[in-house]
C-alpha atoms as a PDB file:
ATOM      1  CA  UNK A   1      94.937  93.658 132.110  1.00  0.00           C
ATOM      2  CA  UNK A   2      96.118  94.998 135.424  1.00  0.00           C
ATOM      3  CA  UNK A   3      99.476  97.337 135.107  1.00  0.00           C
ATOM      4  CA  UNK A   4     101.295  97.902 138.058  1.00  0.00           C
ATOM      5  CA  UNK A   5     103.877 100.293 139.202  1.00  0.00           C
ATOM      6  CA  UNK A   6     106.964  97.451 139.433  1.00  0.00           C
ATOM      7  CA  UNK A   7     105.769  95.658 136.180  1.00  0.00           C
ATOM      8  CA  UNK A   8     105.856  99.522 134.621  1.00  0.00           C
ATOM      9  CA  UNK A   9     109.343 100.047 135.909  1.00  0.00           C
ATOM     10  CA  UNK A  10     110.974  96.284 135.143  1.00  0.00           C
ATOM     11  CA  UNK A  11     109.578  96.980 131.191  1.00  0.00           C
ATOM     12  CA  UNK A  12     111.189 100.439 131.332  1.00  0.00           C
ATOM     13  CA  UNK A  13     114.365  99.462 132.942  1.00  0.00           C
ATOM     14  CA  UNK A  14     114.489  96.511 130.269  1.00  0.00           C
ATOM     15  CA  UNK A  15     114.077  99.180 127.407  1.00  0.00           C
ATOM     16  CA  UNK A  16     116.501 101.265 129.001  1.00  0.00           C
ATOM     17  CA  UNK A  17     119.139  98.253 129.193  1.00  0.00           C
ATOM     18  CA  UNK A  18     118.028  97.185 125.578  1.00  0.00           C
ATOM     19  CA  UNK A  19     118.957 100.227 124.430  1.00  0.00           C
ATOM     20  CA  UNK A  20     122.076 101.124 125.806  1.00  0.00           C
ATOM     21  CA  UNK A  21     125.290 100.242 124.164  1.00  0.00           C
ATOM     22  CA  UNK A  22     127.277  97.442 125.590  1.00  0.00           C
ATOM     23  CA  UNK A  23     131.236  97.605 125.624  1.00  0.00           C
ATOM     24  CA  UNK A  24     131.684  94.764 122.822  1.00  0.00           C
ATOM     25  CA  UNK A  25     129.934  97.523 120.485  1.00  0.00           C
ATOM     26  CA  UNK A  26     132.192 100.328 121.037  1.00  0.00           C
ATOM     27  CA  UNK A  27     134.591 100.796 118.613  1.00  0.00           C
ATOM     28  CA  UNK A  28     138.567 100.558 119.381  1.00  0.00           C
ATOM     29  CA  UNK A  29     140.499 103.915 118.817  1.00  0.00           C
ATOM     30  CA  UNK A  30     142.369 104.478 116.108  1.00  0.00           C
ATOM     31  CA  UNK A  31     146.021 104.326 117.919  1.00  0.00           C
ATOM     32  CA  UNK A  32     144.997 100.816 119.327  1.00  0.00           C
ATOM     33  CA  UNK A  33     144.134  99.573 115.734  1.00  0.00           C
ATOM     34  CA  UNK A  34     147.020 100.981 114.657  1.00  0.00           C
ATOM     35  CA  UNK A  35     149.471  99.747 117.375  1.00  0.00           C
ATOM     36  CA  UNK A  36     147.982  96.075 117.132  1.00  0.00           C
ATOM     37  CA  UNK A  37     148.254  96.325 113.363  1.00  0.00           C
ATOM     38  CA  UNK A  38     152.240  97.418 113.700  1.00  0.00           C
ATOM     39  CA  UNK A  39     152.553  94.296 116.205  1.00  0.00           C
ATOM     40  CA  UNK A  40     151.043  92.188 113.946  1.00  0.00           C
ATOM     41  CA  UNK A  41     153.274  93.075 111.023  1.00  0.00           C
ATOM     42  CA  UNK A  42     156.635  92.676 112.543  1.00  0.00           C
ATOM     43  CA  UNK A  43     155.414  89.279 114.819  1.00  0.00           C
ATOM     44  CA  UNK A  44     155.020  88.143 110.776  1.00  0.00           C
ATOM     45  CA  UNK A  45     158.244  89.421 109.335  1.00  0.00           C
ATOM     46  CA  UNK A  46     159.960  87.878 112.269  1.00  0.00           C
ATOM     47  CA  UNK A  47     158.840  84.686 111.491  1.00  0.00           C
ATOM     48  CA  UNK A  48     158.919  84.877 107.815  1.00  0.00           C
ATOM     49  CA  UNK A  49     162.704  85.753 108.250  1.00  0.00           C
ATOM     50  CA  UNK A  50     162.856  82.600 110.886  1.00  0.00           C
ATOM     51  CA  UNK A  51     161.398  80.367 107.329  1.00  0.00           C
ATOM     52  CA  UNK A  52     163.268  81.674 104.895  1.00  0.00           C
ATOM     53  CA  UNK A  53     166.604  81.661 107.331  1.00  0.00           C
ATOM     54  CA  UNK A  54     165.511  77.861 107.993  1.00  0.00           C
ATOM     55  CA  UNK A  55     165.426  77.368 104.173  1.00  0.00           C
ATOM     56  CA  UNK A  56     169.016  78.723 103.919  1.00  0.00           C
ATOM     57  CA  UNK A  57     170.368  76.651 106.490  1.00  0.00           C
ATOM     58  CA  UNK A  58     168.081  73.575 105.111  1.00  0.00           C
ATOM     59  CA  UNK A  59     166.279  72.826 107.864  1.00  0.00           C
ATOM     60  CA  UNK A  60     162.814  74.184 105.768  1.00  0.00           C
ATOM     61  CA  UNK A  61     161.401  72.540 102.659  1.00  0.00           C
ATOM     62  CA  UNK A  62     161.052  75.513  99.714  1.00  0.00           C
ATOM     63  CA  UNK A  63     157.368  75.167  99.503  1.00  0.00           C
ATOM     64  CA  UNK A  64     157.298  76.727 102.909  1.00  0.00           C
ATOM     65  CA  UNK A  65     160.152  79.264 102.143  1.00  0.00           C
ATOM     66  CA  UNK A  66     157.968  80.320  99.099  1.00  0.00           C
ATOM     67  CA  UNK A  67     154.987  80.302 100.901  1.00  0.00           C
ATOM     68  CA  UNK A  68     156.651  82.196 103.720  1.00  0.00           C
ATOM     69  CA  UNK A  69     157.795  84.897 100.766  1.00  0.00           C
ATOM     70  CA  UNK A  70     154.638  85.615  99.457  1.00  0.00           C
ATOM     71  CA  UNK A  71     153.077  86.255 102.847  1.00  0.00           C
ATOM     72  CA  UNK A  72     155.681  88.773 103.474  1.00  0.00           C
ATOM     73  CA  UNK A  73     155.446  90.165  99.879  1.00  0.00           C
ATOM     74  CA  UNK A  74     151.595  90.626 100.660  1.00  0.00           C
ATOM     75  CA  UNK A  75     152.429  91.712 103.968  1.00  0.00           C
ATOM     76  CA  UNK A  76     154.291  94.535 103.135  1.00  0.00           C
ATOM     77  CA  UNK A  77     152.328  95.617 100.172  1.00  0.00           C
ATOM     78  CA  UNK A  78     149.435  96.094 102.904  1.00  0.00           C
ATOM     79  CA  UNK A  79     151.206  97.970 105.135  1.00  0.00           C
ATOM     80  CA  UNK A  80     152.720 100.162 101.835  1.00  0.00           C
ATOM     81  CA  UNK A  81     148.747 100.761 101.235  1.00  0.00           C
ATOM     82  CA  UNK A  82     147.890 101.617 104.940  1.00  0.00           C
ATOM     83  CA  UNK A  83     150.791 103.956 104.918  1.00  0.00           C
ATOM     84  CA  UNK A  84     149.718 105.542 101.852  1.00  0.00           C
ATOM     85  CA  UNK A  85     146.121 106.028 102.952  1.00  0.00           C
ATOM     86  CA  UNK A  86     147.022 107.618 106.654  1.00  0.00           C
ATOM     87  CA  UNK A  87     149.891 110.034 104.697  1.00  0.00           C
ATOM     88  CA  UNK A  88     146.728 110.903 101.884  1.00  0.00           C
ATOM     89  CA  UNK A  89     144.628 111.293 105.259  1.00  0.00           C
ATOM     90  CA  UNK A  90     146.940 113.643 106.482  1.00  0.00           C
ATOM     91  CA  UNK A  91     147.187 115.853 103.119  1.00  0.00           C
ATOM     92  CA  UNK A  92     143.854 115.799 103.271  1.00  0.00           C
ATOM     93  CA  UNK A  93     143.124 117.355 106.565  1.00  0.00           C
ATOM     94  CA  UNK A  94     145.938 119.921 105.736  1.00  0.00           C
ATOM     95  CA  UNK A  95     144.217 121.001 102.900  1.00  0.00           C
ATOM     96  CA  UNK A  96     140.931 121.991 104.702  1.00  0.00           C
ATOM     97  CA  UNK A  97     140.023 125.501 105.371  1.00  0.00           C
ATOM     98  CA  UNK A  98     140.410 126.876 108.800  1.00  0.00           C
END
């Protein structure tokens, strides 16, 4: 087997490629995740209100007014526990030596 210069190079330029991280793999910062998160919560209050407001008037069954309920009930209790975790976060780094 005959190796040449350019067949050297396209094999090394293919492990170099291989190799190097592509944008899907990056991770998103924090603040994004956060900001999308916060976005995402009050798009889903907003139209849990819009349900249960529906329900009231009489214009939505009460399956879906229940339904609508829980989801915020489980909504909120995740953003309670996010909370809680980023404040413990916080207490956390305050308590580390200098």
């Amino acid at each position: 087997m005959e190796l040449t210069g350019s067949l050297a190079s396209q094999s090394y330029m293919a492990a170099i490629n291989a190799a190097s991280p592509t944008p899907n793999k990056i991770e998103p910062e924090p603040t994004s995740f956060l900001q999308k998160y916060a976005t995402e919560f009050v798009g889903e209050m907003q139209q849990n209100e819009q349900v249960v407001r529906d329900g009231l008037m009489g214009r939505a069954d009460m399956q879906s007014v229940v339904a609508a309920m829980a989801a915020t009930e489980i909504a909120v209790e995740t953003a309670v526990t996010v909370r809680d975790k980023v404040v413990e976060a916080y207490q956390e780094i305050l308590r580390m030596p200098v």
